[in-house]
N, C-alpha and C. Protein backbone atom coordinates (compact mmCIF):
# COMPACT_ATOMS: atom_id res chain seq x y z
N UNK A 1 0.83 -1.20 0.00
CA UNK A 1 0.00 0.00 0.00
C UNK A 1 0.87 1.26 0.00
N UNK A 2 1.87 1.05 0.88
CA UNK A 2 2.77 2.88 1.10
C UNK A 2 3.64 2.71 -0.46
N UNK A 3 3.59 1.57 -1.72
CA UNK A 3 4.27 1.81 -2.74
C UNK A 3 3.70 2.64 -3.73
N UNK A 4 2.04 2.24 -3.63
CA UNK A 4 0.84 3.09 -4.59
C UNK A 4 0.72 4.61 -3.82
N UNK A 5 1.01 4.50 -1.98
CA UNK A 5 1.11 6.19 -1.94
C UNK A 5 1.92 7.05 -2.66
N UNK A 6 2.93 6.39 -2.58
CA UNK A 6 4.39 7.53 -3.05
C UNK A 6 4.04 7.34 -4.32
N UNK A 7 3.90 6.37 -5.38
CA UNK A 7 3.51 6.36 -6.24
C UNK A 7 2.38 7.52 -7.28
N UNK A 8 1.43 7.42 -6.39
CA UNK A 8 0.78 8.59 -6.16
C UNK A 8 1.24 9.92 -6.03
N UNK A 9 1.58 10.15 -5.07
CA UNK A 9 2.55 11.62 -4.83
C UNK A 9 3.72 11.67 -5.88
N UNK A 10 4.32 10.58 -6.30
CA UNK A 10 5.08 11.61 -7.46
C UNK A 10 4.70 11.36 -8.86
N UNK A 11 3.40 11.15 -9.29
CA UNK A 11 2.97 11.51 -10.16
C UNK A 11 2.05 12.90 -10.03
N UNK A 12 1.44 12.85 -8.95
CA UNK A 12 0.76 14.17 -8.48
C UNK A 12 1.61 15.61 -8.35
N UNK A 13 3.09 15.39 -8.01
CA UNK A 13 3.97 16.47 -8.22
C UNK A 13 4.53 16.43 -9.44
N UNK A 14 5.00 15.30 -9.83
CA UNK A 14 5.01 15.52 -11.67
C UNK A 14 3.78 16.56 -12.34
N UNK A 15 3.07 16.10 -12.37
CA UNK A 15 1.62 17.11 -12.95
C UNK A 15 1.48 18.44 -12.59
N UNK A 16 1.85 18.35 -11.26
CA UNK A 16 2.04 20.13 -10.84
C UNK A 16 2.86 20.51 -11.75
N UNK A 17 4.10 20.17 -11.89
CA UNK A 17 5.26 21.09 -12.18
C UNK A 17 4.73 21.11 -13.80
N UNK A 18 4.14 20.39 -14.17
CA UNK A 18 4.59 20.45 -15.41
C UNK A 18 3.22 21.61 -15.35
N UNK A 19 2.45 21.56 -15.07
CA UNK A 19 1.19 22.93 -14.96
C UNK A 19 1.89 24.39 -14.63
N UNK A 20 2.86 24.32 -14.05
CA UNK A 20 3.75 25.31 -13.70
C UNK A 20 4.72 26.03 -14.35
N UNK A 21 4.60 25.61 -15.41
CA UNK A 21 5.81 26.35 -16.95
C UNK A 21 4.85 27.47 -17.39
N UNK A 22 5.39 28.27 -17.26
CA UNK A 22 5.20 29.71 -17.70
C UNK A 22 5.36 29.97 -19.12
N UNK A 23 5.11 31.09 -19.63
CA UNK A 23 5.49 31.43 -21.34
C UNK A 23 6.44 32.82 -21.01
N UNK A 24 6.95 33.05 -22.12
CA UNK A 24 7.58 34.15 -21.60
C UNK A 24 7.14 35.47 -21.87
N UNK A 25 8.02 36.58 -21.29
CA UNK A 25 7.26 37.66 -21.16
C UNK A 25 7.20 38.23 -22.57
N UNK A 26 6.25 39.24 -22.51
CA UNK A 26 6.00 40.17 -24.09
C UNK A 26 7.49 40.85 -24.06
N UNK A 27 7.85 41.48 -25.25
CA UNK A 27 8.58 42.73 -25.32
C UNK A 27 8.03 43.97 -25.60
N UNK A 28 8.41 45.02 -25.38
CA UNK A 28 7.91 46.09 -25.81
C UNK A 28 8.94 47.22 -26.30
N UNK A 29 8.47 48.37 -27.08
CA UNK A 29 9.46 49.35 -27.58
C UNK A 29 9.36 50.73 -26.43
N UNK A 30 10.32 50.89 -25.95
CA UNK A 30 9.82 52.34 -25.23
C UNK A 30 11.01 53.96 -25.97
N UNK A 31 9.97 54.79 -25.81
CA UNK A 31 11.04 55.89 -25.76
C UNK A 31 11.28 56.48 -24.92
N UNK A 32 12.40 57.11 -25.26
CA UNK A 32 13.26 57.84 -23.77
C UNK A 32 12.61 58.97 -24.03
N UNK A 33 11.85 60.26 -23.04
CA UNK A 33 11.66 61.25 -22.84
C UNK A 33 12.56 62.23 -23.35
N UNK A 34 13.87 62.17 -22.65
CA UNK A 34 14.92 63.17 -23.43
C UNK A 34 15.87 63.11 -24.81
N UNK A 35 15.86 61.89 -25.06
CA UNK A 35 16.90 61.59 -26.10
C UNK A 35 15.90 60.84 -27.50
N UNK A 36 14.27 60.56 -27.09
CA UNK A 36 14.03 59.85 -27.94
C UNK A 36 14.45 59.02 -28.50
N UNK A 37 15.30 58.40 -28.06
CA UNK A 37 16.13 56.54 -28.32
C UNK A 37 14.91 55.80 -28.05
N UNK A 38 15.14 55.06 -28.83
CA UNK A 38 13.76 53.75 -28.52
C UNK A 38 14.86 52.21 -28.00
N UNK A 39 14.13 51.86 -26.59
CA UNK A 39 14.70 50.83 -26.18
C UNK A 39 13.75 48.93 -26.77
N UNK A 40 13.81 48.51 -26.85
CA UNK A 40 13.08 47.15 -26.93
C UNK A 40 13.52 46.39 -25.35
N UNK A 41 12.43 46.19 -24.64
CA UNK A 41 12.84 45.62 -23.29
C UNK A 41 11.37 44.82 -23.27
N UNK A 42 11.80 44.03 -22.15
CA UNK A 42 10.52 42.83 -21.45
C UNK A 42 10.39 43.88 -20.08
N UNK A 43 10.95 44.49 -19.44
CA UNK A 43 10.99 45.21 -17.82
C UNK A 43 10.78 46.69 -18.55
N UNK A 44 9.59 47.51 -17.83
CA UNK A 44 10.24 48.99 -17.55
C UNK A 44 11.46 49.61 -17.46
N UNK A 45 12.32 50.29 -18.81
CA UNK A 45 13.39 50.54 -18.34
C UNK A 45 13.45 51.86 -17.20
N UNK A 46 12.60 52.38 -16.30
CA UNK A 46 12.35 53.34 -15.54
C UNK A 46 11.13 54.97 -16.05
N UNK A 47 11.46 55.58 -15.47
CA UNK A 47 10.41 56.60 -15.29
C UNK A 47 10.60 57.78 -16.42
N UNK A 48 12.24 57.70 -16.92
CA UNK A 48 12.23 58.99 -18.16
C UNK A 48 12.14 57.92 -19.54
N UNK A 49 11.14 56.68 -19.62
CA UNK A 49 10.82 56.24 -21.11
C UNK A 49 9.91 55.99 -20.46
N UNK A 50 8.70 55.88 -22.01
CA UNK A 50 7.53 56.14 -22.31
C UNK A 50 7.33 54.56 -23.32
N UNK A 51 6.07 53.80 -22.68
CA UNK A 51 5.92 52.65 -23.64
C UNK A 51 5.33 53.56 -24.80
N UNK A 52 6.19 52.56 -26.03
CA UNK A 52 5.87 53.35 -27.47
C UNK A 52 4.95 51.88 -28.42
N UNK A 53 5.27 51.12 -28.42
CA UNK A 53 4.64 50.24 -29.47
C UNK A 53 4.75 48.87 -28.27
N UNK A 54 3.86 48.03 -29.23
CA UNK A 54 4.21 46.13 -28.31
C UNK A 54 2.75 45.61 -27.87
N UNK A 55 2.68 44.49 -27.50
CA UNK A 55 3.58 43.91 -27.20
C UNK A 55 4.19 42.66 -28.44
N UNK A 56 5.39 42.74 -28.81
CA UNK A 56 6.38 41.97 -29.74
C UNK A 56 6.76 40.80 -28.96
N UNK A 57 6.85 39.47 -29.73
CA UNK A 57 7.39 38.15 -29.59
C UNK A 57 9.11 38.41 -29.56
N UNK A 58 9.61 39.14 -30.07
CA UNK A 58 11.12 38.84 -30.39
C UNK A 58 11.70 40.64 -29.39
N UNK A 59 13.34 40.17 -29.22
CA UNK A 59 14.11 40.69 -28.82
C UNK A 59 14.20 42.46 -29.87
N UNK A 60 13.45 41.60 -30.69
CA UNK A 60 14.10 42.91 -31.99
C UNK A 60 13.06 43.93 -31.82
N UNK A 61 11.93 43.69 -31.23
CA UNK A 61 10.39 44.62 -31.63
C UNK A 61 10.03 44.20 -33.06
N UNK A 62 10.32 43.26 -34.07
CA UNK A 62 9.55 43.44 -34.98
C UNK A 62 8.29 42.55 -34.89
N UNK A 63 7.40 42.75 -35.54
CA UNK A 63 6.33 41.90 -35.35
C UNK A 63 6.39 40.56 -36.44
């Protein structure tokens, strides 16, 4: 009987984890307030850029 418990439990934590894979994050294009440079980031690069376009699959911003 305690072989079908554990048995149990690690198929039951198998199934979690695998429910537990994430996708990854969007990208987006932002511009900088002062310099108007456009960054492509997944994070807020802070408070002097402005989200400009997105959300993009790739590193590059293109769609």
């Amino acid at each position: 009987m305690a072989f079908f418990r554990r048995l149990a439990v690690v198929f039951l934590a198998l199934a979690a984890a695998s429910l537990a894979q994430g996708g990854s994050a969007p990208w987006y294009s932002y511009r900088s307030m002062v310099s108007n440079q456009l960054v492509c980031s997944q994070v807020d690069p802070g408070p002097q850029f402005v989200r400009f376009a997105g959300p993009f699959r790739n590193a590059g911003c293109r769609p």
